[in-house]
C-alpha atoms as a PDB file:
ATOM      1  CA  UNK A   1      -1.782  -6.259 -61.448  1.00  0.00           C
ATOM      2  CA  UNK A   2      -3.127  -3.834 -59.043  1.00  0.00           C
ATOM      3  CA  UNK A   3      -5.390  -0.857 -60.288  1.00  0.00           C
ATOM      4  CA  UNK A   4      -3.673   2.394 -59.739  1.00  0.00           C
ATOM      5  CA  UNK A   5      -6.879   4.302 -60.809  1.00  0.00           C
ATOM      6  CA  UNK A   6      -6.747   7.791 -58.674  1.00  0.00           C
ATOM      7  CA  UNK A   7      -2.954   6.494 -56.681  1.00  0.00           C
ATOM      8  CA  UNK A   8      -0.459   9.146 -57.283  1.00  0.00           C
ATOM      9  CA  UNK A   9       3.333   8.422 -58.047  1.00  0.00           C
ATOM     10  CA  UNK A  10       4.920   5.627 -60.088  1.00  0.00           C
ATOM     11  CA  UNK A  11       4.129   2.048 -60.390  1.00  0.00           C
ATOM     12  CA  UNK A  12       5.709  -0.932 -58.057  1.00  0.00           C
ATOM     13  CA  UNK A  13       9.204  -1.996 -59.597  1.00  0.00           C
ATOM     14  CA  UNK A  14       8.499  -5.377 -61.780  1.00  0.00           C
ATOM     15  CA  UNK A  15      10.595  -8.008 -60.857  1.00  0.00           C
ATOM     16  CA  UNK A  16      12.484 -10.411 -63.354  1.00  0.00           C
ATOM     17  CA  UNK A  17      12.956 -13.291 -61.318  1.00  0.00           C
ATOM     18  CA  UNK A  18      13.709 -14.151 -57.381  1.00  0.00           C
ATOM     19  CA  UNK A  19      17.063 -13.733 -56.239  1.00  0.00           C
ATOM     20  CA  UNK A  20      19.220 -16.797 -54.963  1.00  0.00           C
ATOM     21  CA  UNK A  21      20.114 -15.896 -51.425  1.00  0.00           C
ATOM     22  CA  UNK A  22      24.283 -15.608 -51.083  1.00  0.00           C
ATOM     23  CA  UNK A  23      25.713 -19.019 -49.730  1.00  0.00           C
ATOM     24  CA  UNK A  24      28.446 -18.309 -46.846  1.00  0.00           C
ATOM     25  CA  UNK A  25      29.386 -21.890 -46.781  1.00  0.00           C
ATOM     26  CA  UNK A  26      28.204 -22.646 -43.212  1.00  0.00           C
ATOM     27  CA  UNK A  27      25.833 -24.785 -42.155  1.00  0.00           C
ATOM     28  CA  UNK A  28      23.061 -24.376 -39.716  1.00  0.00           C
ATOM     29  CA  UNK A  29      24.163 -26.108 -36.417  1.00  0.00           C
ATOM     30  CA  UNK A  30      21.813 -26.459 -33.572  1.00  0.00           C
ATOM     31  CA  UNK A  31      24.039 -27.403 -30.985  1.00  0.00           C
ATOM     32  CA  UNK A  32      26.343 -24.380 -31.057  1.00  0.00           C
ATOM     33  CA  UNK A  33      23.440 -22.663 -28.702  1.00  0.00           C
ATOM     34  CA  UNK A  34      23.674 -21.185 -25.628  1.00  0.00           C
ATOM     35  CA  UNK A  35      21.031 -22.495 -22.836  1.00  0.00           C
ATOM     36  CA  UNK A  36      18.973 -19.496 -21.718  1.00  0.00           C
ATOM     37  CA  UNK A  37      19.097 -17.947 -18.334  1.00  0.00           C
ATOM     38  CA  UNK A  38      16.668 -19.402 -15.679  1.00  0.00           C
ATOM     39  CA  UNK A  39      13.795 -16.962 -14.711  1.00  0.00           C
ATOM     40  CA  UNK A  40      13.515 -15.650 -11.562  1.00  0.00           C
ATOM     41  CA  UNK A  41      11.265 -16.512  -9.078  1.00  0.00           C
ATOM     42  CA  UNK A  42       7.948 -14.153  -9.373  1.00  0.00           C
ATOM     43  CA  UNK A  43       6.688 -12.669  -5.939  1.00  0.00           C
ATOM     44  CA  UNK A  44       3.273 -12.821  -6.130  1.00  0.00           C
ATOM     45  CA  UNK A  45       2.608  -9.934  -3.510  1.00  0.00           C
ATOM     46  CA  UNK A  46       4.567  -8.081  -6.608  1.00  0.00           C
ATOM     47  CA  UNK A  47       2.316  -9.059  -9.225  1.00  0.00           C
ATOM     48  CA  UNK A  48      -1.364  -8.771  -7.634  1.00  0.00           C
ATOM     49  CA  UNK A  49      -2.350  -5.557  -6.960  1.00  0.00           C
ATOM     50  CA  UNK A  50      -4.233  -4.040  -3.397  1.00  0.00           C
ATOM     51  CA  UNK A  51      -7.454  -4.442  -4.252  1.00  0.00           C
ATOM     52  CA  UNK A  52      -7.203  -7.503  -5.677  1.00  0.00           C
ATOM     53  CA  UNK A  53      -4.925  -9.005  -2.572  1.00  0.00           C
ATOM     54  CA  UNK A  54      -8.069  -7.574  -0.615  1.00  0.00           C
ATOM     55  CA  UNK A  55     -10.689  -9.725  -2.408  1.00  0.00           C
ATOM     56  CA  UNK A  56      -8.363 -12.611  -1.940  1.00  0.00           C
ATOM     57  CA  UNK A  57      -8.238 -11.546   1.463  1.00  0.00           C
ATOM     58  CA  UNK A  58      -4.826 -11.776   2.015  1.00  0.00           C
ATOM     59  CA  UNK A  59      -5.299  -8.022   3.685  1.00  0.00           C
ATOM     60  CA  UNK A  60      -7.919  -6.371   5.344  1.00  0.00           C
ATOM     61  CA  UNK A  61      -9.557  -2.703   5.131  1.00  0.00           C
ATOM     62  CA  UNK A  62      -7.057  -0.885   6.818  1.00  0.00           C
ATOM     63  CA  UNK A  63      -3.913  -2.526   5.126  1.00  0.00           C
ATOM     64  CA  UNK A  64      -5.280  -1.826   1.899  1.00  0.00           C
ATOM     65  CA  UNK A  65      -5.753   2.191   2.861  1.00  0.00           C
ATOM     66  CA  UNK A  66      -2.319   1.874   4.121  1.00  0.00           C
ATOM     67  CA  UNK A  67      -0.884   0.377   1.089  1.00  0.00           C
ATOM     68  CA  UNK A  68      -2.778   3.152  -1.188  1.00  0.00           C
ATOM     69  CA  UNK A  69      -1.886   6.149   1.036  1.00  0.00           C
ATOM     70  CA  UNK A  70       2.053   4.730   0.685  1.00  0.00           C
ATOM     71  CA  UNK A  71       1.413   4.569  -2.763  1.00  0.00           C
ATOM     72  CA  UNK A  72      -0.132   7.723  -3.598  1.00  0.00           C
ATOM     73  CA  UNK A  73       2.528   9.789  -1.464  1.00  0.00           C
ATOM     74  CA  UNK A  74       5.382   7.696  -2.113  1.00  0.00           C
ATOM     75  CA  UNK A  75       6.752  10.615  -4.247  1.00  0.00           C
ATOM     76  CA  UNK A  76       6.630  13.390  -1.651  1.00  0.00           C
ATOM     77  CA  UNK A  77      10.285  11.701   0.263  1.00  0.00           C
ATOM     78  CA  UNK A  78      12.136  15.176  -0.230  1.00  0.00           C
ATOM     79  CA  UNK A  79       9.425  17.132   2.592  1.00  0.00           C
ATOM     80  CA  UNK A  80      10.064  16.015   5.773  1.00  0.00           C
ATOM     81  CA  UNK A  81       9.130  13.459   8.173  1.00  0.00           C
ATOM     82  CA  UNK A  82       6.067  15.755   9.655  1.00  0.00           C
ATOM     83  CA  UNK A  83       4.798  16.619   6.595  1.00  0.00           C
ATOM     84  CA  UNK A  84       4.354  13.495   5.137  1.00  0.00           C
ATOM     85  CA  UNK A  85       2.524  11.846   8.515  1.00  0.00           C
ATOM     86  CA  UNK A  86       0.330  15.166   8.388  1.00  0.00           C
ATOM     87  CA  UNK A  87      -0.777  14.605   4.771  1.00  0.00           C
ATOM     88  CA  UNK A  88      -1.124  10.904   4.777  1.00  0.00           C
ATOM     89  CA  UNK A  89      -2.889  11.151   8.292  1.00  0.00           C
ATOM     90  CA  UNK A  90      -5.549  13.428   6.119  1.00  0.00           C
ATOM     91  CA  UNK A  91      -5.445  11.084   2.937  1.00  0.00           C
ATOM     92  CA  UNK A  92      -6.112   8.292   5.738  1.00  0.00           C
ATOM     93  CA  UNK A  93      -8.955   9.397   7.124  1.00  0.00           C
ATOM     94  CA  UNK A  94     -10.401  10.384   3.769  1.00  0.00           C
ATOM     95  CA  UNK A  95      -9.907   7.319   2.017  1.00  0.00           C
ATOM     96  CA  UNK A  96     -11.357   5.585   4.883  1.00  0.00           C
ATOM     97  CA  UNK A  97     -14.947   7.733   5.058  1.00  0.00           C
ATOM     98  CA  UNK A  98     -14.909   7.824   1.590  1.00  0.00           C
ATOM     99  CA  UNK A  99     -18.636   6.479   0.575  1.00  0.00           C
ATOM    100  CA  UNK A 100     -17.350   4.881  -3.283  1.00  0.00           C
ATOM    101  CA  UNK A 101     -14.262   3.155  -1.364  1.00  0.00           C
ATOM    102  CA  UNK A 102     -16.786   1.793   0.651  1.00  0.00           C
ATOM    103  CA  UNK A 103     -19.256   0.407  -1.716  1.00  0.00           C
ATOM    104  CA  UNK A 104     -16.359  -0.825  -3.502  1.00  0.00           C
ATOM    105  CA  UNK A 105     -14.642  -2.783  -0.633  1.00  0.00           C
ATOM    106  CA  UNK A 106     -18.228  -4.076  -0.268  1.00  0.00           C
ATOM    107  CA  UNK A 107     -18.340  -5.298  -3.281  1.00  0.00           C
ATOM    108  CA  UNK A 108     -14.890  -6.870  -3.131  1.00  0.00           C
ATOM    109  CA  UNK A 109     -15.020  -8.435  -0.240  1.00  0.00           C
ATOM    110  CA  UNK A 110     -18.614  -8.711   0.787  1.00  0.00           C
ATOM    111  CA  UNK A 111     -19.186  -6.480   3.794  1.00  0.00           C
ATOM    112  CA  UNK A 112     -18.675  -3.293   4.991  1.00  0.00           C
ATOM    113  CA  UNK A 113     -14.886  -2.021   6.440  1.00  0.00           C
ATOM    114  CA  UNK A 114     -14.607  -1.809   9.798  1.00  0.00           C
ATOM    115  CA  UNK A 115     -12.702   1.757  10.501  1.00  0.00           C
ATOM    116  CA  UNK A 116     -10.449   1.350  13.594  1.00  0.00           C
ATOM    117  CA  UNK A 117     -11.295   3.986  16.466  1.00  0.00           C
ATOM    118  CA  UNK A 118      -8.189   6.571  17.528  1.00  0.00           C
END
């Protein structure tokens, strides 16, 4: 028995004995089953991220800015067409002289990004 010193309320119900589970009178058949469906194929551009498809260097600098501008105004579809280039032209070229993106791409991929002149 547990010690209820200081436990409000009443004690656990005792129980007498374990129940029999109810018999239904069928039997456990394995081959009754249904096979499952087949997984789908996994895209692994789905699955690894851009920084990570930028170590493996399966992308360079630039794609990787591109793919992280896309991303981070991907929600702005209802302005139009010249106000989305305008703002990700500006995220662009911020990302791109941005000093911890650039130790960080260093560190991914062992050198410096090379910006592309306009």
């Amino acid at each position: 028995m547990v010690d209820r010193i200081g436990k409000g309320g009443p004690p656990p119900p005792t129980t007498t004995g374990a129940e029999r589970p109810k018999e239904t009178g069928k039997t456990f058949d394995v081959s009754q089953t249904t096979q499952a469906p087949a997984a789908r194929p996994v895209d692994p551009t789905m699955t690894v991220g851009p920084l990570e498809q930028l170590k493996a260097g399966k992308i360079d600098f630039n794609q990787y800015v591109d793919l992280k501008v896309q991303e981070a105004t991907s929600h702005l579809e209802a302005m139009s067409p010249s106000q989305i280039d305008s703002i990700r032209s500006m995220l662009r070229d911020r990302m791109a002289t941005d000093p911890e993106l650039v130790d960080l791409v260093k560190q991914a991929t062992g050198h410096a990004p090379s910006v592309p002149e306009e």
